[in-house]
Structure formats: C-alpha cells, structure tokens
N, C-alpha and C. Protein backbone atom coordinates (compact mmCIF):
# COMPACT_ATOMS: atom_id res chain seq x y z
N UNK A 1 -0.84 12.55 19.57
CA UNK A 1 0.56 12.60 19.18
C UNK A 1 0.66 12.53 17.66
N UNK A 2 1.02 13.44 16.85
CA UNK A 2 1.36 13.40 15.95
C UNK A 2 3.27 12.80 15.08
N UNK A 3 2.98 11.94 14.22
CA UNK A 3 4.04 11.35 13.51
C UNK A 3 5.05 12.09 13.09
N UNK A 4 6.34 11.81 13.46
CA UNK A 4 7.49 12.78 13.45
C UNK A 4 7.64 12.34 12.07
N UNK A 5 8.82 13.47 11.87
CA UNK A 5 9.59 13.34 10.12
C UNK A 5 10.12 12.19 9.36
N UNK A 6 10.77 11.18 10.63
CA UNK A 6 11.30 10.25 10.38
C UNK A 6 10.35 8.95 10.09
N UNK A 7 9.27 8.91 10.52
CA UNK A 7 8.41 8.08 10.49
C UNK A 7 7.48 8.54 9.16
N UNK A 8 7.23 10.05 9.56
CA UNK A 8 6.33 10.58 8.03
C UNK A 8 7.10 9.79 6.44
N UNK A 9 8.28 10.49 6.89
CA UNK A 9 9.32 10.05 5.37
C UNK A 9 9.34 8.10 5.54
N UNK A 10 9.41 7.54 6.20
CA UNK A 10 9.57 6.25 5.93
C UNK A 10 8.07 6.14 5.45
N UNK A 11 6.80 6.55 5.25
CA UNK A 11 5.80 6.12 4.80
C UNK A 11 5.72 6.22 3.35
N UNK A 12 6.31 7.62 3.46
CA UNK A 12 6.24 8.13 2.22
C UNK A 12 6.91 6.93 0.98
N UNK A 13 8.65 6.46 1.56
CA UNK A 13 9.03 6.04 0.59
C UNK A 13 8.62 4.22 0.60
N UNK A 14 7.27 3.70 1.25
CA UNK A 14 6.79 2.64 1.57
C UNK A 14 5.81 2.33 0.33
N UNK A 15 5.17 4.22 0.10
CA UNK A 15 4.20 4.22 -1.17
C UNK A 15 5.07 4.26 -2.14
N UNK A 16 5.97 4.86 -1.79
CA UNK A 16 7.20 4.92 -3.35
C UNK A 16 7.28 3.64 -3.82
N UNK A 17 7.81 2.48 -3.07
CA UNK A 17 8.00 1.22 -3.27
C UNK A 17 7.39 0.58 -3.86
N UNK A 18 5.92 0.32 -3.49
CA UNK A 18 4.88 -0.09 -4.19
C UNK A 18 4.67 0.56 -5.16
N UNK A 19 4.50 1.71 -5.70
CA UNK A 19 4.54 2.61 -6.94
C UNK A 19 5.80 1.87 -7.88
N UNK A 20 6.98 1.79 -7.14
CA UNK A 20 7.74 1.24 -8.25
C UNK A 20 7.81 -0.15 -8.46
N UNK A 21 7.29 -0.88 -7.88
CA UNK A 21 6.88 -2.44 -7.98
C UNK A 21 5.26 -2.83 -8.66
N UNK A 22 4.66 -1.94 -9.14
CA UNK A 22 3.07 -1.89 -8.98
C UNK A 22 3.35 -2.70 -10.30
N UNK A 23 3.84 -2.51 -11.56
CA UNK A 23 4.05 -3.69 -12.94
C UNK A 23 4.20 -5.05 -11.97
N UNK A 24 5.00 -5.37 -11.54
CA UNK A 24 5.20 -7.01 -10.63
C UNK A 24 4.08 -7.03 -10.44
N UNK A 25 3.82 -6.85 -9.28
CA UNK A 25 2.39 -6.59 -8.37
C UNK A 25 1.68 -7.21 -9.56
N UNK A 26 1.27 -6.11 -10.57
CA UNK A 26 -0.22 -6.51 -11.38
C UNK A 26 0.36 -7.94 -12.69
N UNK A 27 1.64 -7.83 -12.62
CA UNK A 27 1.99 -9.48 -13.36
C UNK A 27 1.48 -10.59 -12.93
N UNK A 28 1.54 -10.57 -11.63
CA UNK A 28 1.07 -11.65 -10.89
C UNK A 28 0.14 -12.04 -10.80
N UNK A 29 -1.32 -10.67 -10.67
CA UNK A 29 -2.36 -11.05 -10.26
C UNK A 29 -3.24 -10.45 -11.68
N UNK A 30 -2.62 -10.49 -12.54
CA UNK A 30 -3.23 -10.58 -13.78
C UNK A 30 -3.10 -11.86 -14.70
N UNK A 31 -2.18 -13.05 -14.42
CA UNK A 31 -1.95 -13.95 -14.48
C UNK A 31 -3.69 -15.06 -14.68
N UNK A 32 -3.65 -15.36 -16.05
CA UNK A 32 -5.05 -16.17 -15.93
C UNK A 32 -4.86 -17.58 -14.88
N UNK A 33 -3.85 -17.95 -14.52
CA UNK A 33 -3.93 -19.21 -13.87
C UNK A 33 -4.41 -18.74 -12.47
N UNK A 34 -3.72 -17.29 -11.99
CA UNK A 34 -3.79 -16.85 -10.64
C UNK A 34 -5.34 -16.14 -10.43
N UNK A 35 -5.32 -16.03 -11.33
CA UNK A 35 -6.75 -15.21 -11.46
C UNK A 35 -8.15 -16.08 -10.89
N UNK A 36 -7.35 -17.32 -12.02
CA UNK A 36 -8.64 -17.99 -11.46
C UNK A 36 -9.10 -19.17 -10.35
N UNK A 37 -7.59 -19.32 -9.98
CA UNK A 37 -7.32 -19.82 -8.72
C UNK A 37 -8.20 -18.94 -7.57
N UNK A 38 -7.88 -18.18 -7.79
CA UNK A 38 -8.40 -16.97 -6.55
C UNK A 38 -9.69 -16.36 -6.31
N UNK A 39 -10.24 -16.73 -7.73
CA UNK A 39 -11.55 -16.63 -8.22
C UNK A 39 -11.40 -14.54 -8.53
N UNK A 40 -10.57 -13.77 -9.37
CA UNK A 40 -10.54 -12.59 -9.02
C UNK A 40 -11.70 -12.29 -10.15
N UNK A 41 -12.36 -11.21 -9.84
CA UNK A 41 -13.66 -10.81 -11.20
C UNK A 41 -13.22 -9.75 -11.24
N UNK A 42 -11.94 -8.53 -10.97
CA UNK A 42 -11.61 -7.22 -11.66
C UNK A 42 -10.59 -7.21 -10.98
N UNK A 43 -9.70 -7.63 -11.41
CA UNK A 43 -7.91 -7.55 -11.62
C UNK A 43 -7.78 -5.92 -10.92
N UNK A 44 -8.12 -4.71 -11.59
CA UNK A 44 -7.39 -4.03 -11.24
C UNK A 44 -7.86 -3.44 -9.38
N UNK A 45 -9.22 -3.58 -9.31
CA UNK A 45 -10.00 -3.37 -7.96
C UNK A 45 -8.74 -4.33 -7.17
N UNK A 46 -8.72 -5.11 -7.22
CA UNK A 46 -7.97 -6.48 -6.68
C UNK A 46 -6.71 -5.69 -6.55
N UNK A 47 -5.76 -5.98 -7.25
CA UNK A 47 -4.43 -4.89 -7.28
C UNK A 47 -4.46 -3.78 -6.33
N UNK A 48 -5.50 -2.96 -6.46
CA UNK A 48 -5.69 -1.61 -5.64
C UNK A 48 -5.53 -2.36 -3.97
N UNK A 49 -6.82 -3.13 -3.71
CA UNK A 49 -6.61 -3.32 -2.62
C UNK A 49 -5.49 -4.11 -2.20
N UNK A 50 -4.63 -4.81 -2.81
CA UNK A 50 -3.72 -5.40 -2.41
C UNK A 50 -3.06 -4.62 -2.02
N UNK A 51 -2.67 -3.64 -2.87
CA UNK A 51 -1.64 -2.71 -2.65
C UNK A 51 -1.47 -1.95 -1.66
N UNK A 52 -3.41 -1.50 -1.22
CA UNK A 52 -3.78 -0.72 -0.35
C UNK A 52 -3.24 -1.55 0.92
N UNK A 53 -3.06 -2.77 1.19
CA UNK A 53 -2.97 -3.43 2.32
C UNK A 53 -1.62 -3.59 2.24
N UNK A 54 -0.95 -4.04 1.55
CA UNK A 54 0.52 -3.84 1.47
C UNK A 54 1.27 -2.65 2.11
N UNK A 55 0.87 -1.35 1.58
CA UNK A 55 1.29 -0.14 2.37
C UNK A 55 0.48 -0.39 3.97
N UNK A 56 -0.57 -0.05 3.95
CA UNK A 56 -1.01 -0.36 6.12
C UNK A 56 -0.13 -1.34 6.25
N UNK A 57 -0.10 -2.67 5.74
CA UNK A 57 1.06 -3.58 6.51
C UNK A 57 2.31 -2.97 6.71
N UNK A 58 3.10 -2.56 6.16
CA UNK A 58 4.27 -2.17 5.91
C UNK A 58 4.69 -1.00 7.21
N UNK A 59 3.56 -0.40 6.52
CA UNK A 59 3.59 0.87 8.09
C UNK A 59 3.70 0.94 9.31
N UNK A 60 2.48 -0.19 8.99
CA UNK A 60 2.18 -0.73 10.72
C UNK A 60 3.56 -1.36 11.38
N UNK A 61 3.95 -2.10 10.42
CA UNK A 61 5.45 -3.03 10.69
C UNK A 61 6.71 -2.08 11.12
N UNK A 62 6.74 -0.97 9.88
CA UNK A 62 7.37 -0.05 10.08
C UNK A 62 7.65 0.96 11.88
N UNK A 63 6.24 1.43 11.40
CA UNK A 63 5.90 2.24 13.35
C UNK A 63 6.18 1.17 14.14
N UNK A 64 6.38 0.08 14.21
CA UNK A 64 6.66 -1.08 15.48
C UNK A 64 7.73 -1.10 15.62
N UNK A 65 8.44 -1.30 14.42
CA UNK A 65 10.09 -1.57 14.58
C UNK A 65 10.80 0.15 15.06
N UNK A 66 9.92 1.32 14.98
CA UNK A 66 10.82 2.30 15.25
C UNK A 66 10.34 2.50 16.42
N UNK A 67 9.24 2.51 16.82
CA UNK A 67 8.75 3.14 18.02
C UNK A 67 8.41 1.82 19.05
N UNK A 68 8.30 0.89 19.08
CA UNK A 68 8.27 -0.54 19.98
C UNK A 68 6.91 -0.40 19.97
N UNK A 69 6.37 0.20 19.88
CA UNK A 69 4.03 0.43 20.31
C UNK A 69 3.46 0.66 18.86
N UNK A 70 2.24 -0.56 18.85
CA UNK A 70 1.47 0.29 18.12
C UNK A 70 0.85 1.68 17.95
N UNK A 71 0.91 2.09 16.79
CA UNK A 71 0.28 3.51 16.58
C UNK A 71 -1.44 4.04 17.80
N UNK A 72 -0.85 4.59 18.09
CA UNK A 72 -2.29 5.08 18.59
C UNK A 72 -3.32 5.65 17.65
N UNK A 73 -4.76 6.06 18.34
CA UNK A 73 -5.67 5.95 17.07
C UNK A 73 -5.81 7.03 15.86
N UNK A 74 -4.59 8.45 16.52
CA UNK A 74 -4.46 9.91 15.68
C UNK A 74 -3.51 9.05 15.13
N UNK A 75 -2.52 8.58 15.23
CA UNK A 75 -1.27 8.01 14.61
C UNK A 75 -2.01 7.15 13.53
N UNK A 76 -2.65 6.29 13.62
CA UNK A 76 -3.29 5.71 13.10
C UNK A 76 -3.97 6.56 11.57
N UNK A 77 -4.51 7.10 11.87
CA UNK A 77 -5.23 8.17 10.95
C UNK A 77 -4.57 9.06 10.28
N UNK A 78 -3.30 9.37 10.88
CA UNK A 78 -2.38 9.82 10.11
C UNK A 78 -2.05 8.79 8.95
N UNK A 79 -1.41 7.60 9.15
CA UNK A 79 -0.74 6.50 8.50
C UNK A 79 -2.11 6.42 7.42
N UNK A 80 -3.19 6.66 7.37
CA UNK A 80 -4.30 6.17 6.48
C UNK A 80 -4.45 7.32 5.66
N UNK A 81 -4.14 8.79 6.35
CA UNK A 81 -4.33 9.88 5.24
C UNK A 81 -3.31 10.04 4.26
N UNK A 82 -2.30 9.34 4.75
CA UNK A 82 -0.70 9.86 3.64
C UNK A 82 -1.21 9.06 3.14
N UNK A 83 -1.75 7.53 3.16
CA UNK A 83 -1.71 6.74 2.11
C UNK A 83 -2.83 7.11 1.56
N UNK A 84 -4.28 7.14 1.65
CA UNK A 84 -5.29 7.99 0.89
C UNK A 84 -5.00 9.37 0.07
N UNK A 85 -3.75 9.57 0.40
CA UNK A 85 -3.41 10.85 -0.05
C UNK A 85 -2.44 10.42 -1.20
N UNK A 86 -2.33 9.25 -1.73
CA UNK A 86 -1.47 8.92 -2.42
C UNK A 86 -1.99 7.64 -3.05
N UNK A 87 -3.20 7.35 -2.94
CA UNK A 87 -3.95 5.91 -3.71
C UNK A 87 -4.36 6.08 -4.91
N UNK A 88 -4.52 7.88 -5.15
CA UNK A 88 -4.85 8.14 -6.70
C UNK A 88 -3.33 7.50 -7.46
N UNK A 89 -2.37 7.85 -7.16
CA UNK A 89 -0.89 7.41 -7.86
C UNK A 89 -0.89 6.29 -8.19
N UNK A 90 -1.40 5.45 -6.88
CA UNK A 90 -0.81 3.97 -7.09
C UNK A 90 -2.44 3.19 -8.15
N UNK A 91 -3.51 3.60 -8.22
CA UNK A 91 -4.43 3.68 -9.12
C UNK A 91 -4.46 3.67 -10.68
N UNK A 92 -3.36 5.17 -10.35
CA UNK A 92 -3.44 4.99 -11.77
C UNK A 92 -2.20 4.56 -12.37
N UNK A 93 -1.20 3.94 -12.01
CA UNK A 93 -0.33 2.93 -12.15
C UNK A 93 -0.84 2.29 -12.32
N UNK A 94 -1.77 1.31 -11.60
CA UNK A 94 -2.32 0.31 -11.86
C UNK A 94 -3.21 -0.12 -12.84
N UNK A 95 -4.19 1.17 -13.52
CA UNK A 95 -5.02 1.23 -14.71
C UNK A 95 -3.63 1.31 -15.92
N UNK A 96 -2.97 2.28 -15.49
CA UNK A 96 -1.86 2.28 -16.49
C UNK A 96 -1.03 1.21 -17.21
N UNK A 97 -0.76 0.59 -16.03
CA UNK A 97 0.31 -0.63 -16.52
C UNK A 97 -0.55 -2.07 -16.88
N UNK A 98 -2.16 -2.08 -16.15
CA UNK A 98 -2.83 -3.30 -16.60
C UNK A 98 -3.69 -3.06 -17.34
C-alpha cells in the first residue's frame, strides 16, 4: 500500500518544521552546559540525528492519528525515503546555522 497525498504532504511539512526550528534545535544542544551533561563529542552529528528521530517520531505519530494502524513495512519505507530524501536540507542547516 502506498501513502496517499494527504499523508505524503503531512510529512513533507513535518521536515519543513524541523527545517524551520533547526537554529532552536542546535541552541540547545550546542549549549556547553548541555553538551556536557550529555557527554556530546560532535554537536552537529548529534543535531542530525536528533532531528533525524524527531521527523520518524512525528510521522509515525502522525500515520497513527490519521490512519488508527501502524504503517506497514512499504509504508514504512516510504516515510524513511521522503525523509532521506530531505536529510541533505536539514544537514546543511545544521552545518549552516552551527
């Protein structure tokens, strides 16, 4: 089963979000107190994956609340290619702004 329009476009503007929050995002965890609380050794790797998990969370949350079922495993793979298809953006936001 492939992901209808309505679900495609809510992903889409899930990466938007994070794209326009990605300065917050890296305030936080560029923060020397947070940094070293957390023990982080490359801020921006760190950021990426946060971010990277932020969008799958979101999605996942997203496809639940519209469709009542988790994604099946093409659904699934869909939700991982839009966002792989869009991690260079949020990347280089992230080199950009930190």
């Amino acid at each position: 089963m492939e992901l209808d329009a309505e679900t495609r476009g809510l992903i889409e503007k899930i990466i938007d979000n994070v794209l326009l929050y990605a300065d917050k995002i890296i305030k936080l965890y560029f923060n020397p107190e947070v940094k070293k609380e957390l023990h982080i050794q490359n801020e921006s790797d760190f950021v990426l994956g946060f971010a990277s998990g932020i969008m799958h969370a979101w999605c996942l949350s997203s496809f639940l609340s519209i469709h009542a079922r988790f994604p099946n495993e093409h659904e699934q793979s869909e939700v991982a290619a839009l966002i792989n298809r869009r991690i260079a953006e949020v990347r280089k936001s992230i080199f950009k702004t930190g």
